[in-house]
N, C-alpha and C. Protein backbone atom coordinates (compact mmCIF):
# COMPACT_ATOMS: atom_id res chain seq x y z
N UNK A 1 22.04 -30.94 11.49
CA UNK A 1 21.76 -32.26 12.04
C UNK A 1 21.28 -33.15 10.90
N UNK A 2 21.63 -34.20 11.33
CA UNK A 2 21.02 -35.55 10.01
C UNK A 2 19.98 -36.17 10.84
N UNK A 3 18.59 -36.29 10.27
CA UNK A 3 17.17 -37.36 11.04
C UNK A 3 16.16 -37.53 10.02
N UNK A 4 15.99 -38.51 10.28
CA UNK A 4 14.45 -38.63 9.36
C UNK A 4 13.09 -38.45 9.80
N UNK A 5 13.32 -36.73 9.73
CA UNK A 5 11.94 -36.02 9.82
C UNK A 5 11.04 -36.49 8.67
N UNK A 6 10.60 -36.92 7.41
CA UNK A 6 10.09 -37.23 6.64
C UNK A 6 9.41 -38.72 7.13
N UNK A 7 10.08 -39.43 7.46
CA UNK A 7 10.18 -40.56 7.65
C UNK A 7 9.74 -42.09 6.95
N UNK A 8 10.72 -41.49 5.73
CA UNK A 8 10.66 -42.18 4.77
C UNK A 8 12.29 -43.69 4.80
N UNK A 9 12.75 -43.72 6.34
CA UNK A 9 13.74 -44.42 6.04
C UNK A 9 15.23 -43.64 6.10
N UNK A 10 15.08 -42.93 5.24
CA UNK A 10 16.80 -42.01 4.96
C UNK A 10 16.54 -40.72 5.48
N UNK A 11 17.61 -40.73 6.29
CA UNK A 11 18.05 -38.96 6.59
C UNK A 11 18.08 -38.43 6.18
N UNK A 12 17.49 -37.13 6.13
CA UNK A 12 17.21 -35.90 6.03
C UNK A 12 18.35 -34.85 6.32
N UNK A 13 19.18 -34.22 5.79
CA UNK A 13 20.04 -32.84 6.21
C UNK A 13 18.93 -31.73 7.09
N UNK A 14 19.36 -31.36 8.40
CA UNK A 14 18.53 -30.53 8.29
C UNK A 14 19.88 -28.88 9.30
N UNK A 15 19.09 -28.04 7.84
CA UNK A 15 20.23 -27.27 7.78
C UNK A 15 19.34 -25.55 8.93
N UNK A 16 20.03 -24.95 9.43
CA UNK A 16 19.83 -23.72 10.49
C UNK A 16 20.94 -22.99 9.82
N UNK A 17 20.48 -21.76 9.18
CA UNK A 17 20.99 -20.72 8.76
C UNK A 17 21.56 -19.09 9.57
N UNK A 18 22.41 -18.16 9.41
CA UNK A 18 22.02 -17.19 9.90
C UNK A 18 21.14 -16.33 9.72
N UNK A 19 21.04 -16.66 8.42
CA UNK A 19 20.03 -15.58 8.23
C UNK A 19 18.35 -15.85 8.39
N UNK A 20 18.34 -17.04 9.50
CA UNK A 20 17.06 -17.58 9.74
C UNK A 20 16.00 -18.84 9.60
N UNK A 21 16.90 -18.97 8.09
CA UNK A 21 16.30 -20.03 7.54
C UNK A 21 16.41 -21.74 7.84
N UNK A 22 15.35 -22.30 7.98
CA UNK A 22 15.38 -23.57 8.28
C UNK A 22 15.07 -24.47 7.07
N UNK A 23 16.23 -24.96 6.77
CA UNK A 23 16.16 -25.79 5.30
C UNK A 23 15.98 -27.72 5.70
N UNK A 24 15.06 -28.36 4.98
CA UNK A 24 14.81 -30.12 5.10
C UNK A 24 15.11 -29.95 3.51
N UNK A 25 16.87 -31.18 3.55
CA UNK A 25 17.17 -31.73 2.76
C UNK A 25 17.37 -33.03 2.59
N UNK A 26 16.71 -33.33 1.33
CA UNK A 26 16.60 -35.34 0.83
C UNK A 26 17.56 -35.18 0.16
N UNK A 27 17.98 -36.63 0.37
CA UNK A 27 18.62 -37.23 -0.99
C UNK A 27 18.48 -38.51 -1.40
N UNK A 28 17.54 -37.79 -2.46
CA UNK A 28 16.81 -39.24 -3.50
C UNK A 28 17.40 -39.50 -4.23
N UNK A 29 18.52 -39.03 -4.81
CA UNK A 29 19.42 -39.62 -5.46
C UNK A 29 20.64 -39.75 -5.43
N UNK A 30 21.90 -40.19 -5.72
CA UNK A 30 23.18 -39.64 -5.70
C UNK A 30 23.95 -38.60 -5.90
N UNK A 31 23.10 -37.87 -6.53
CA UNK A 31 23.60 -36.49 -7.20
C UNK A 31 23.80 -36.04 -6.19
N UNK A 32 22.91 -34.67 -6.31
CA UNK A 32 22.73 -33.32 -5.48
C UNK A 32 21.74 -33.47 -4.20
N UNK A 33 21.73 -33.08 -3.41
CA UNK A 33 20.52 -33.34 -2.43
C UNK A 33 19.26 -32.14 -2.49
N UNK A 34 18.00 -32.66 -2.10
CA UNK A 34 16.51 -31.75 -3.18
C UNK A 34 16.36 -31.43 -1.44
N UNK A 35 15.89 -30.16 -2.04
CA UNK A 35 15.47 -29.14 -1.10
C UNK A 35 13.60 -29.69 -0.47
N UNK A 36 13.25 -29.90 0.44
CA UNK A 36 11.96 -30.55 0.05
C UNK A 36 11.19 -29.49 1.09
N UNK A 37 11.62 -28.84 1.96
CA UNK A 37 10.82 -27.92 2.77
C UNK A 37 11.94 -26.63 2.91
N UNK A 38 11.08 -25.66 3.86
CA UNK A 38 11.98 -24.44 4.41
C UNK A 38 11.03 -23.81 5.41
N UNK A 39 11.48 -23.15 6.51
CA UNK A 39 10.89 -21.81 6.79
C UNK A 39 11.68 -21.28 7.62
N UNK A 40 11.15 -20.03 7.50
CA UNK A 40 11.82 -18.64 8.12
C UNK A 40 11.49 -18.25 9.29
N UNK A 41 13.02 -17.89 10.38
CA UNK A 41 12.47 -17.32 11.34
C UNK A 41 13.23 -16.05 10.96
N UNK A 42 12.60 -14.85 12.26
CA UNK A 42 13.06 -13.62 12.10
C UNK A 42 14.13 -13.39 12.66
N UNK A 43 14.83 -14.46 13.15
CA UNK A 43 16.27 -14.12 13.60
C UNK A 43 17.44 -15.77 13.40
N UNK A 44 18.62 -15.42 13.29
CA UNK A 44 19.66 -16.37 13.29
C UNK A 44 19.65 -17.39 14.46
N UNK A 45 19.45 -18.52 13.27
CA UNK A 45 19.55 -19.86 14.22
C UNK A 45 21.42 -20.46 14.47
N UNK A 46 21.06 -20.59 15.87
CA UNK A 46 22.32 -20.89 16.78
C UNK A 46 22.48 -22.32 16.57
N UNK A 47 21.89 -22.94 16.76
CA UNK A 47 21.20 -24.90 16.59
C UNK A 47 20.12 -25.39 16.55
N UNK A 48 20.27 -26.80 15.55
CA UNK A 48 18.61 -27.25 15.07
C UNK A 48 19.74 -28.70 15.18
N UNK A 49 18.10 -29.68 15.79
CA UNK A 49 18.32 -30.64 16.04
C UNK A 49 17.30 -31.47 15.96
N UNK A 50 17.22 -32.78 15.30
CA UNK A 50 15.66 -33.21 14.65
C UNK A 50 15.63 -34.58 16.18
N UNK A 51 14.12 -34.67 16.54
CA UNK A 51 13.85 -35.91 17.54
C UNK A 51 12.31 -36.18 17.25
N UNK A 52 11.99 -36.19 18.75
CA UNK A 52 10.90 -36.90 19.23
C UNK A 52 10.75 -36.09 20.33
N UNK A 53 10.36 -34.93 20.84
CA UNK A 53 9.88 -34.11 21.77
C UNK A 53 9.14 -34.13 22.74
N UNK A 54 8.02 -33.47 21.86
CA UNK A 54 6.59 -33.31 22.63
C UNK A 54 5.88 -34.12 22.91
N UNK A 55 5.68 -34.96 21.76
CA UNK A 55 4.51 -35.98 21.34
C UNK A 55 4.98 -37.48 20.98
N UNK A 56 4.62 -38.53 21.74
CA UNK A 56 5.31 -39.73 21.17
C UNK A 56 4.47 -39.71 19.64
N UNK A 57 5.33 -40.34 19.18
CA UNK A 57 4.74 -40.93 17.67
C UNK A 57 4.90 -39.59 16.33
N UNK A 58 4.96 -38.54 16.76
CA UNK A 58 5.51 -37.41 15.63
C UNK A 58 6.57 -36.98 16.22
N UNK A 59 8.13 -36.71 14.88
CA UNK A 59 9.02 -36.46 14.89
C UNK A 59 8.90 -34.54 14.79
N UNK A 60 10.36 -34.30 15.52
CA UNK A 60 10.24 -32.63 15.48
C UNK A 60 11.58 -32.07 14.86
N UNK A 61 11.40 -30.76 14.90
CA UNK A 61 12.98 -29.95 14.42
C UNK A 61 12.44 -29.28 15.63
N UNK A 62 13.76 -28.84 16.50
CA UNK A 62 14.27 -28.05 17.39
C UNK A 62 14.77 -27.17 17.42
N UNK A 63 14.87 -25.78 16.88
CA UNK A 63 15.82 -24.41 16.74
C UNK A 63 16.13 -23.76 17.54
N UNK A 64 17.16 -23.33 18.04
CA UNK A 64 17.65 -22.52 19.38
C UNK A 64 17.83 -20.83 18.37
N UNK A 65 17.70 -19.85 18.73
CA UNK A 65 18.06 -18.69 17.75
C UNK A 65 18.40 -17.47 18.80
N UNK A 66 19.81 -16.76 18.22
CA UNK A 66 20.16 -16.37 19.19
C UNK A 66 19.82 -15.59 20.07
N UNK A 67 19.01 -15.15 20.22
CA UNK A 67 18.61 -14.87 21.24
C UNK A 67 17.89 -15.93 22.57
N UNK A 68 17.94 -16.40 22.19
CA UNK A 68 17.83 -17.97 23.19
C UNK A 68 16.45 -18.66 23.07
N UNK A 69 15.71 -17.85 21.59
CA UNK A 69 14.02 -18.46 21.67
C UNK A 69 14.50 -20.28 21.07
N UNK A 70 13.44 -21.07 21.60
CA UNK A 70 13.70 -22.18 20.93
C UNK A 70 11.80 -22.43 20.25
N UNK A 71 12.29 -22.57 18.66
CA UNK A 71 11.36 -22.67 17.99
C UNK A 71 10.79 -24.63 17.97
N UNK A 72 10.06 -24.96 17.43
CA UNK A 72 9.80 -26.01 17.06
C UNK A 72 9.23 -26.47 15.89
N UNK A 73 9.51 -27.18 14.96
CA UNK A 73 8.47 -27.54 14.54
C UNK A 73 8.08 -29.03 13.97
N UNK A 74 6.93 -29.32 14.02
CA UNK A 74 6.00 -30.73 14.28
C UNK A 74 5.31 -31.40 13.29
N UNK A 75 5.71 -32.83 12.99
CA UNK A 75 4.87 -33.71 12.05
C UNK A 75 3.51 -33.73 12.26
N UNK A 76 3.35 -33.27 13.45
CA UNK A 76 1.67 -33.42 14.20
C UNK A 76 0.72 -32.86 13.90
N UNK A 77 -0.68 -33.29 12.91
CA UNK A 77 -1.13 -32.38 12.20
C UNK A 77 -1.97 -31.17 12.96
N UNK A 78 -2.17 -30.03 12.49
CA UNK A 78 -2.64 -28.92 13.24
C UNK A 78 -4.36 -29.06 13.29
N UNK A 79 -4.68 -29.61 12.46
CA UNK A 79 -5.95 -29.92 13.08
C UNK A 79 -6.54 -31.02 12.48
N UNK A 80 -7.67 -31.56 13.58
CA UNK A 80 -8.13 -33.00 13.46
C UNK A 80 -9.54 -32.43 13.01
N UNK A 81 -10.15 -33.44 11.83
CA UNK A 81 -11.57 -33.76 11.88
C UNK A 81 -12.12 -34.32 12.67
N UNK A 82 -13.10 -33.93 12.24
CA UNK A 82 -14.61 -34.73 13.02
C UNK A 82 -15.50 -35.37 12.16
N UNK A 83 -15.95 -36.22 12.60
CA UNK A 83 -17.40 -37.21 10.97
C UNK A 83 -18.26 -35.80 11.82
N UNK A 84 -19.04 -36.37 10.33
CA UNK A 84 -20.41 -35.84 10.46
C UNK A 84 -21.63 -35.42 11.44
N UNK A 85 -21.33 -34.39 11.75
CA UNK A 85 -22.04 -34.77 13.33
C UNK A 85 -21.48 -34.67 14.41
N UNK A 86 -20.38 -34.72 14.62
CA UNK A 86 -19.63 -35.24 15.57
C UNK A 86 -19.35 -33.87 15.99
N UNK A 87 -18.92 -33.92 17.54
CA UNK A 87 -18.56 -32.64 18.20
C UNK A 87 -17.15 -33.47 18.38
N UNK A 88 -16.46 -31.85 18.69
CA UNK A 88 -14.67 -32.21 19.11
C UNK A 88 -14.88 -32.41 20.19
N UNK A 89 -14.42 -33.19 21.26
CA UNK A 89 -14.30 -33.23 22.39
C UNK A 89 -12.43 -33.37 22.55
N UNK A 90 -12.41 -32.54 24.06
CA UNK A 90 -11.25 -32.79 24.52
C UNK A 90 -10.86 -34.04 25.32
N UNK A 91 -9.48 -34.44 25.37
CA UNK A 91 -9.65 -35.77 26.37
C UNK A 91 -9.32 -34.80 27.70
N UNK A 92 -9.12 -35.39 28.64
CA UNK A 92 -8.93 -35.16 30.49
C UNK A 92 -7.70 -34.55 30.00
N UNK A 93 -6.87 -35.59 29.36
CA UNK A 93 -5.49 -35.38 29.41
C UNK A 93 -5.61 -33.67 29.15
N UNK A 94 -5.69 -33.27 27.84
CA UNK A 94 -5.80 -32.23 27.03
C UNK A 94 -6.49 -30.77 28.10
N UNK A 95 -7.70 -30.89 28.49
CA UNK A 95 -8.20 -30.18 29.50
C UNK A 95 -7.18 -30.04 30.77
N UNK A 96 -7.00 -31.49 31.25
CA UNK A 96 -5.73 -30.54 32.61
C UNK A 96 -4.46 -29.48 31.95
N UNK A 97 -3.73 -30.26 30.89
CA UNK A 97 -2.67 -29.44 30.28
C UNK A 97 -2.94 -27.80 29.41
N UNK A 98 -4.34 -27.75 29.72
CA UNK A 98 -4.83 -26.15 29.15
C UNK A 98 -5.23 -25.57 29.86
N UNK A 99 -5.90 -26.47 31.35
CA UNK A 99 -6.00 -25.45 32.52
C UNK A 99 -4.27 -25.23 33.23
N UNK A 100 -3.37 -26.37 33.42
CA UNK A 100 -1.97 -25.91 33.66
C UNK A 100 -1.63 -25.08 33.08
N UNK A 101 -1.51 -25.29 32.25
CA UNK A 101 -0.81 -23.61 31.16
C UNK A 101 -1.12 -22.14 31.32
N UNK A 102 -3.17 -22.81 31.73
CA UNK A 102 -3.71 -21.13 31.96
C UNK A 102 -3.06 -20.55 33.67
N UNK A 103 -3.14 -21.50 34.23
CA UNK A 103 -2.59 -21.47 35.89
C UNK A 103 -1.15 -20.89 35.51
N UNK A 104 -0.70 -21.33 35.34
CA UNK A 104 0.92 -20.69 34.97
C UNK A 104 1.20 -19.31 34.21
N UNK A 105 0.35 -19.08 33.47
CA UNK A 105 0.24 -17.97 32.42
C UNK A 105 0.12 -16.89 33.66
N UNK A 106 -1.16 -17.51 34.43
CA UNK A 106 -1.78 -16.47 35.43
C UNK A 106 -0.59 -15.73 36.48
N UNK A 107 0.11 -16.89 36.90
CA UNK A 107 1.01 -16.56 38.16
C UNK A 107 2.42 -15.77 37.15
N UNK A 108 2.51 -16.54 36.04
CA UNK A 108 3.80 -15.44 35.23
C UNK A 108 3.37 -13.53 35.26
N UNK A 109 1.72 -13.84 34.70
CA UNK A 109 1.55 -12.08 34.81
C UNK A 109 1.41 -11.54 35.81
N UNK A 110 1.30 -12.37 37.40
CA UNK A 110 1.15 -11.45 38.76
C UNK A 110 3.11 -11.67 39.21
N UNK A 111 3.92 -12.05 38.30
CA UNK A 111 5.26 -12.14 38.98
C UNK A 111 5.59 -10.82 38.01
N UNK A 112 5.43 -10.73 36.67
CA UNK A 112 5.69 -9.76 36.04
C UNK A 112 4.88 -8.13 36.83
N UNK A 113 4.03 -8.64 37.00
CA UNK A 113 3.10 -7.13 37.79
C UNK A 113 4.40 -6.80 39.16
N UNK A 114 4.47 -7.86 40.01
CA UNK A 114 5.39 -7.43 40.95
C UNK A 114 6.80 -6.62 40.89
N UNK A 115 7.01 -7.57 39.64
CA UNK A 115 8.83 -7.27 39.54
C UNK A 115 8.91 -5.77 38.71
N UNK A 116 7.21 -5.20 38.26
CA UNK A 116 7.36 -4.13 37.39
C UNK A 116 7.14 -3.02 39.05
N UNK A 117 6.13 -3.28 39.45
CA UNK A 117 5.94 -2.60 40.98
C UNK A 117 7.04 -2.54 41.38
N UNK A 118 7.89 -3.05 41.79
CA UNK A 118 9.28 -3.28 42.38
C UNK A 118 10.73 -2.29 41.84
N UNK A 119 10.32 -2.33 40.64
CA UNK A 119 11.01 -1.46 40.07
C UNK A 119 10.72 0.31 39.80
N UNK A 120 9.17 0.21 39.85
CA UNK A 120 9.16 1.30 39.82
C UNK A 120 9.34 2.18 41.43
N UNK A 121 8.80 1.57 42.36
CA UNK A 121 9.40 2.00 43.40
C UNK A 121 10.86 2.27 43.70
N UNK A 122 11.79 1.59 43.24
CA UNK A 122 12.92 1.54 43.28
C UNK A 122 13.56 3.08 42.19
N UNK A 123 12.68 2.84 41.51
CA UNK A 123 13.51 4.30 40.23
C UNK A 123 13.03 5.67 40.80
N UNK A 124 12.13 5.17 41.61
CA UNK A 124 11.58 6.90 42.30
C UNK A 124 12.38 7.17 43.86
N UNK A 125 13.14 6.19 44.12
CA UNK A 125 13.84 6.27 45.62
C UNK A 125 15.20 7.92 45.24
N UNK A 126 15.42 8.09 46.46
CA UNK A 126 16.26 8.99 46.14
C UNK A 126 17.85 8.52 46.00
N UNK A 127 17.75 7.28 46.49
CA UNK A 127 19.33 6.52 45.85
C UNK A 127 19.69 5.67 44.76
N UNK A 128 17.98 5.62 44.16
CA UNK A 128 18.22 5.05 42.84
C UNK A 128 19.15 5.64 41.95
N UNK A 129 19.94 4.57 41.13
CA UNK A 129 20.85 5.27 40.38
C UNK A 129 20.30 4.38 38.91
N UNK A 130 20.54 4.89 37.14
CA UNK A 130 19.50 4.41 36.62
C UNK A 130 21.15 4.20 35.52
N UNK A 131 21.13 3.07 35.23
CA UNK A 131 22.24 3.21 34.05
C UNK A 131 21.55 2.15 32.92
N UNK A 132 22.09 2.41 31.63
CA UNK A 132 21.94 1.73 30.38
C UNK A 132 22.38 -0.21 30.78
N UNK A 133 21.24 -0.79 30.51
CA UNK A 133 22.04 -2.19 30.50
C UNK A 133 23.10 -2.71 29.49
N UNK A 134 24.42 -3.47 29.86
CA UNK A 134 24.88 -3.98 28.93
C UNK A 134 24.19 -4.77 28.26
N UNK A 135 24.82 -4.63 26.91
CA UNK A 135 23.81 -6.20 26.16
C UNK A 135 24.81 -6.62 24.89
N UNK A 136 25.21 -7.64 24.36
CA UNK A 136 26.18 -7.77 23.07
C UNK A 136 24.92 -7.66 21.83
N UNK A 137 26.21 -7.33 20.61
CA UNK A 137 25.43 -7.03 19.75
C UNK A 137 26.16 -8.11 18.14
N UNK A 138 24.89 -9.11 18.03
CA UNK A 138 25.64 -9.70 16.65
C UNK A 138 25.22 -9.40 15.60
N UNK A 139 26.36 -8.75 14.73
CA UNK A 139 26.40 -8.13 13.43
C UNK A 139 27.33 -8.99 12.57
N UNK A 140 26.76 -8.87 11.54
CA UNK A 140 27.75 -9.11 10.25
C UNK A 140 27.46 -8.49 9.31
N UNK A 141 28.22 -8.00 7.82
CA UNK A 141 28.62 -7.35 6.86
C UNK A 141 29.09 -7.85 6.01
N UNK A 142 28.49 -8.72 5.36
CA UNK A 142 28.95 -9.69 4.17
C UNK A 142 28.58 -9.41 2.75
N UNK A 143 29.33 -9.94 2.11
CA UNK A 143 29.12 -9.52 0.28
C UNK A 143 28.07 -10.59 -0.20
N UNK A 144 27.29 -9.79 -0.74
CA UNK A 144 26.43 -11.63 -2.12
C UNK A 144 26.91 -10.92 -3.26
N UNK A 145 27.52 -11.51 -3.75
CA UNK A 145 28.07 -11.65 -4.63
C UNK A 145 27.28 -11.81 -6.38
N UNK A 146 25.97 -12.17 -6.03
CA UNK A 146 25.20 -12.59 -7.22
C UNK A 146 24.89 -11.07 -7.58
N UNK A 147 24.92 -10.39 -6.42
CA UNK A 147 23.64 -8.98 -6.75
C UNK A 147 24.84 -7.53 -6.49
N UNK A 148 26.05 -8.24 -6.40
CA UNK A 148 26.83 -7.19 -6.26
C UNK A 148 26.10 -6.03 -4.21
N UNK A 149 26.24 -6.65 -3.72
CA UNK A 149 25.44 -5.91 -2.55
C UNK A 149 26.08 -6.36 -1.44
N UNK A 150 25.85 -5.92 0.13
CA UNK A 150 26.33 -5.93 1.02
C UNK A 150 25.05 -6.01 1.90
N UNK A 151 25.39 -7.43 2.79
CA UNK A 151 23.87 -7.40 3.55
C UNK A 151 24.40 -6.75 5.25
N UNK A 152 23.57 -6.24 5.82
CA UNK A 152 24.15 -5.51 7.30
C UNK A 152 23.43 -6.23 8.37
N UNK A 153 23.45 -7.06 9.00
CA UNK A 153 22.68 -7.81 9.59
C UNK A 153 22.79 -7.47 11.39
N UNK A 154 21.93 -6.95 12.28
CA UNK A 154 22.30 -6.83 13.20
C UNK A 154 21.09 -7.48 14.18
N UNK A 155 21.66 -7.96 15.28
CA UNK A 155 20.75 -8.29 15.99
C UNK A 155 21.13 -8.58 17.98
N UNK A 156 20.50 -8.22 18.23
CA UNK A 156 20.28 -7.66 19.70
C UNK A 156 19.45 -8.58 20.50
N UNK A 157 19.26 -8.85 21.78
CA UNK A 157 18.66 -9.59 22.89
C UNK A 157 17.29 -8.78 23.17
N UNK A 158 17.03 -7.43 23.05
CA UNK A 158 16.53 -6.51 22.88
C UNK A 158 15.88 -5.96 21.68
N UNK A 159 14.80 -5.31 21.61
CA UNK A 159 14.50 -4.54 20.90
C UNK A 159 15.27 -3.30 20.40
N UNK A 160 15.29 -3.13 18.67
CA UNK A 160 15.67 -2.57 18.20
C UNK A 160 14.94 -0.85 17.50
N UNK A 161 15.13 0.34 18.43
CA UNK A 161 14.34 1.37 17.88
C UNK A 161 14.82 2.01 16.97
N UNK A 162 16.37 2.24 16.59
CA UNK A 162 16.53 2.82 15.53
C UNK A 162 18.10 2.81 15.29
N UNK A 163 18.56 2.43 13.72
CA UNK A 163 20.28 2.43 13.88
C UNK A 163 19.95 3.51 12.47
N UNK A 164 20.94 4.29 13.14
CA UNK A 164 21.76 4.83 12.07
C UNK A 164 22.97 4.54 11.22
N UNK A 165 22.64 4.78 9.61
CA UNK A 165 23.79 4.20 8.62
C UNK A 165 24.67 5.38 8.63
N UNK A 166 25.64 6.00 8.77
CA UNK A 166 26.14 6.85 8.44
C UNK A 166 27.19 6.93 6.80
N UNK A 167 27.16 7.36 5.76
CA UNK A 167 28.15 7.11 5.12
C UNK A 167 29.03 8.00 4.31
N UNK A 168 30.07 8.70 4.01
CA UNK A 168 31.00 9.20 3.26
C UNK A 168 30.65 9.09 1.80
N UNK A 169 30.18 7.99 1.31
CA UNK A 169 29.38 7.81 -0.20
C UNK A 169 27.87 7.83 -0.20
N UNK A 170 27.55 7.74 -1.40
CA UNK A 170 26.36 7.60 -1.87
C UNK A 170 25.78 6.19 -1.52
N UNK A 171 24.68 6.09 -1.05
CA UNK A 171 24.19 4.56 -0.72
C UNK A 171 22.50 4.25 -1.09
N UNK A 172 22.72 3.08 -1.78
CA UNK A 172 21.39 2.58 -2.54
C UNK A 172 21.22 1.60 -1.14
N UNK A 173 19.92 1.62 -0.47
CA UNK A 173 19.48 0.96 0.93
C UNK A 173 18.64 -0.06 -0.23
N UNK A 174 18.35 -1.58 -0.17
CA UNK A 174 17.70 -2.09 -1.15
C UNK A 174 16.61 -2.51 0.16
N UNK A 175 15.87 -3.38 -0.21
CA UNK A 175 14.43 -3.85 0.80
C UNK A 175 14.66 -5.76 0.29
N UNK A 176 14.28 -6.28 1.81
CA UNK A 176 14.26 -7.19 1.68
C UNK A 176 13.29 -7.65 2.04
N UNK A 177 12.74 -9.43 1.74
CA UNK A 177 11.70 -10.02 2.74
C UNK A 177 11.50 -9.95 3.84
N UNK A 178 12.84 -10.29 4.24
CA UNK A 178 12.55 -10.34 6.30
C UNK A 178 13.30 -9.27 6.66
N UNK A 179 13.12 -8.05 5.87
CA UNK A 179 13.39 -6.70 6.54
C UNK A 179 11.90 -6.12 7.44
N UNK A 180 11.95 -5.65 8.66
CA UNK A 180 10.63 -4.94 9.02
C UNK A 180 11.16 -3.82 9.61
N UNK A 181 12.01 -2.78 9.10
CA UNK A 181 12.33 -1.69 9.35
C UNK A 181 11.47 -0.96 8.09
N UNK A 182 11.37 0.31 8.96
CA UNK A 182 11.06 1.32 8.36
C UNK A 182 12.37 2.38 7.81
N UNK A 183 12.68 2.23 6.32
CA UNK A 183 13.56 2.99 6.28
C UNK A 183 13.46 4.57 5.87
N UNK A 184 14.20 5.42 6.25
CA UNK A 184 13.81 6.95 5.60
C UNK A 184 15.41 7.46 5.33
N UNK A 185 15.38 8.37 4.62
CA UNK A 185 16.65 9.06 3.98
C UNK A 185 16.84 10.33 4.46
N UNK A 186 18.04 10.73 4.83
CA UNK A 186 18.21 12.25 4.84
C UNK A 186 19.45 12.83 4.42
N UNK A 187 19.67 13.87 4.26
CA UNK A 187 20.95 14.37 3.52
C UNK A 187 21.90 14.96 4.98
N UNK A 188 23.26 14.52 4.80
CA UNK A 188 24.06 14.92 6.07
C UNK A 188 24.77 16.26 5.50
N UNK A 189 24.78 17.27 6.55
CA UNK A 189 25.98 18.49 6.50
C UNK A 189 27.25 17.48 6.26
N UNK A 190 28.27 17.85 5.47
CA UNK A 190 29.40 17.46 5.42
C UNK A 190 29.89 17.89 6.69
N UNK A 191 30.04 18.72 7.18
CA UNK A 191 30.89 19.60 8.15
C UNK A 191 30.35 18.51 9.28
């Protein structure tokens, strides 16, 4: 998407990666365009789209990632001073929208308590039948080319407990930043 999250006047590139990354690009000059922010999520962004959201008066980035989380993030600074002396006070506004949230939070964990009750009754019936859910799985297997390497990227709607690499050759597993696997090695029977 093109916006002026900066809001200096000129648009901003703002780029959603697969491999997570959320890039804010200027261009202050004619050349090349300057990288001026980034951050990382732990999974591949689907779409990013820069507005006006939450808050009148601060601009946002919007990330959808596939698994359907939508991230945000906000010109709005994370925290306000106080002078000297001064206590924070909340406004009304602020207090109803933190007791709503807590009200809602509340009734999400007695719908989750039910629908878990519900199920477990159901898996102990004698006509329960219990099968694996479908779920798709997006992978890719691409070359970088700088490092001579092959990145394996997989990702699921679900939690991931364990993939196996299987291979016919010898394989150097390298470690990355936004790797949080635990990796271990073992030697296969040929047979």
């Amino acid at each position: 998407d093109s916006f002026d999250i900066l809001g200096d006047g000129v648009k901003e590139l703002l780029v959603g990666r697969d491999d997570g990354m959320i890039e804010i690009y200027n261009f202050e000059s004619a050349d090349d365009p300057v990288l001026r922010h980034d951050y990382a999520l732990s999974e591949s962004i689907s779409s990013i789209q820069g507005g006006c959201v939450g808050k009148d008066g601060y601009d946002e980035i919007l990330a959808a990632t596939y698994s359907g989380w939508l991230t945000g993030l906000t010109t709005e600074p994370v925290h306000r001073e106080g002078g000297s002396g001064e206590e924070l006070k909340l406004s009304q506004e602020m207090q109803n929208k933190i007791s709503s949230l807590r009200n809602e939070l509340e009734q999400l964990q007695i719908k989750v308590f039910q629908e878990r009750e519900k199920y477990q009754q159901s898996s102990h019936s004698s006509t329960a039948v219990s099968s694996v859910p479908a779920f798709s799985v997006n992978d890719k297997f691409t070359l970088n080319r700088d490092d001579a390497s092959y990145s394996l990227i997989l990702e699921v709607q679900t939690a991931i407990d364990n993939v196996l690499v299987q291979s016919d050759v010898p394989l150097d597993l390298l470690d990355v930043d936004k790797n949080s696997a635990v990796v271990s090695f073992s030697s296969c029977d040929s047979e």
